[in-house]
Protein backbone atom coordinates (compact mmCIF):
# COMPACT_ATOMS: atom_id res chain seq x y z
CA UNK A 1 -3.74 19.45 -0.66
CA UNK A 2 -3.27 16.20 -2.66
CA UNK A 3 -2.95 12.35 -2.25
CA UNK A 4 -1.61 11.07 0.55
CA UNK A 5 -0.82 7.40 1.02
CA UNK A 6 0.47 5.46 3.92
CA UNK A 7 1.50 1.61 4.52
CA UNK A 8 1.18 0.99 8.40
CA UNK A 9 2.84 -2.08 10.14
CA UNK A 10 0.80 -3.15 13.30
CA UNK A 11 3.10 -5.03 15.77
CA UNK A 12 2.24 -5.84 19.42
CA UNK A 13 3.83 -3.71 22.20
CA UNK A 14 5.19 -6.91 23.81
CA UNK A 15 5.62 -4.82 27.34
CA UNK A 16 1.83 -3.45 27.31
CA UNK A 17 0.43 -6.32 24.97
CA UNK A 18 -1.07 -3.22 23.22
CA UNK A 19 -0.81 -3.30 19.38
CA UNK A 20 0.88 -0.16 18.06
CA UNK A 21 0.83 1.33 14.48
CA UNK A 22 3.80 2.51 12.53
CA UNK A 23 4.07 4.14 9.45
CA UNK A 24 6.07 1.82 6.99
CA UNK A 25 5.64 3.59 3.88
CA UNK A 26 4.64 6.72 2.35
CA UNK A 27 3.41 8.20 -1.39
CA UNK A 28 2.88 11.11 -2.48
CA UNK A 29 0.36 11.41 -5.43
CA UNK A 30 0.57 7.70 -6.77
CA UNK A 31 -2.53 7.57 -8.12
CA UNK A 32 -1.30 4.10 -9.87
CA UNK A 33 -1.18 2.46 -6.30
CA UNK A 34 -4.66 4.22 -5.03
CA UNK A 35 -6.53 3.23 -8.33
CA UNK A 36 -5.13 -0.67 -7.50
CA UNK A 37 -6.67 -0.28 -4.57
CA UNK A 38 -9.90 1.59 -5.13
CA UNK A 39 -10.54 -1.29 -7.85
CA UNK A 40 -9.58 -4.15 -5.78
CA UNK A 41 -10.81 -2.81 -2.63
CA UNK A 42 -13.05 -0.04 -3.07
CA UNK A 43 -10.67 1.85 -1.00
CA UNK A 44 -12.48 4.99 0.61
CA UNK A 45 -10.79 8.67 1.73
CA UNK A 46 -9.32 8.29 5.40
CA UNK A 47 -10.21 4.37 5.21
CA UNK A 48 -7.88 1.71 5.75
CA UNK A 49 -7.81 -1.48 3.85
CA UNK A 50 -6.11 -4.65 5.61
CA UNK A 51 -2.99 -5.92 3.41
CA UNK A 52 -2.95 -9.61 3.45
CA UNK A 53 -0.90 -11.91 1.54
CA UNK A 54 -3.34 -12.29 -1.01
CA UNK A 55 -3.54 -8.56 -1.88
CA UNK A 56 0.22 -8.73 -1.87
CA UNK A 57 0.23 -11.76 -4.33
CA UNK A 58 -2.39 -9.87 -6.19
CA UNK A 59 -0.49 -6.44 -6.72
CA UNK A 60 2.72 -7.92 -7.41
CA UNK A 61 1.34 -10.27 -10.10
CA UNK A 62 -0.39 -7.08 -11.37
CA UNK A 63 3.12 -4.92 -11.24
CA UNK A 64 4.80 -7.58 -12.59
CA UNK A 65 2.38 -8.58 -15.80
CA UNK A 66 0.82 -5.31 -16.46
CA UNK A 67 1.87 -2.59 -14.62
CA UNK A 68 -1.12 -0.27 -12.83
CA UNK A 69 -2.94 2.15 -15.15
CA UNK A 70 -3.18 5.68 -13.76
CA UNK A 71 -5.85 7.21 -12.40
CA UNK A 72 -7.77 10.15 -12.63
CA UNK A 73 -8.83 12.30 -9.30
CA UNK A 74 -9.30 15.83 -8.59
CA UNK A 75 -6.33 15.65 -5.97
CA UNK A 76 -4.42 12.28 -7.86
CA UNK A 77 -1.94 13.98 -9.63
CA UNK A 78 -0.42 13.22 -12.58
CA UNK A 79 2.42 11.21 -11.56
CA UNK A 80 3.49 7.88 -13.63
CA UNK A 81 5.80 5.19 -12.23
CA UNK A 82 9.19 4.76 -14.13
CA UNK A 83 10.81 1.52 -13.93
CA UNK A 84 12.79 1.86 -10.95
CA UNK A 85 10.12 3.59 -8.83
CA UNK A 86 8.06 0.09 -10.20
CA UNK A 87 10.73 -2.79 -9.13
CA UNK A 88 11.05 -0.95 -5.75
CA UNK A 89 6.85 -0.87 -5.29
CA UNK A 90 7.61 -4.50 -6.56
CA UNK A 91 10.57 -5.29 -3.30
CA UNK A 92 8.24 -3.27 -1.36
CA UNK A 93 4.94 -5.60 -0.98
CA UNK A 94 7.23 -8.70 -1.24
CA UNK A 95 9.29 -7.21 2.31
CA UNK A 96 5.33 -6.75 3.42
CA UNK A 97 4.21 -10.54 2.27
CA UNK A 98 7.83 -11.99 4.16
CA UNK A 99 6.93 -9.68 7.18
CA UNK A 100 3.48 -11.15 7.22
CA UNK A 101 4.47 -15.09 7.18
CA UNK A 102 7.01 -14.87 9.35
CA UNK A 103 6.34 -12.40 12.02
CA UNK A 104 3.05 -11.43 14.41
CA UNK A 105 2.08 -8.08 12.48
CA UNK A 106 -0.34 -6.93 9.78
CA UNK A 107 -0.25 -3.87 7.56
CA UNK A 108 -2.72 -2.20 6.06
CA UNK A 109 -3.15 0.59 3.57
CA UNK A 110 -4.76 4.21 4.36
CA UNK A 111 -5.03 7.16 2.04
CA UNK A 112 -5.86 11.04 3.20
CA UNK A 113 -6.94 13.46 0.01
């Protein structure tokens, strides 16, 4: 039991015209990145929350400046970004804001605790 976060990527089935969800990206007890979220986006349990790219300019600027303070939850965990771990979150939402402008997707963010 614990904090379980997911990045989908929507993208349209271009056979059936149906859109189809994929898992992009995956944490595991990042209660930095569910805090961001919560705060910005009163992100709910088994909720998702549409990534745009505003929130993407809005994290990253936040990464970037400040870092994101942990967060406390029964199931969050304890678990602190190091600097790689941060520069990678970083590359990661700045793949998601390219993807966004240039192709005919949208991601969003879901957590399961």
């Amino acid at each position: 039991m614990g904090l379980d976060q997911y990045i989908h990527k929507n993208i349209k089935n271009e056979e059936t015209g149906e859109w189809e969800q994929q898992e992009y990206h995956y944490w595991r007890k990042n209660n930095q990145i569910q805090g961001w979220f919560e705060e910005h986006y009163d992100q709910e349990n088994c909720e998702e929350t549409e990534i745009t790219v505003e929130v993407c300019d809005k994290i990253i600027d936040d990464l970037k400046n400040e870092g994101l303070k942990p967060t406390s939850g029964f199931f969050y965990g304890k678990h602190v970004m190091e600097e790689e771990e941060l520069e990678n979150t970083i590359k990661l939402f700045e793949n998601i804001k390219q993807e966004l402008e240039h192709e005919d997707c949208s991601f969003s963010y879901y957590c399961w605790y």
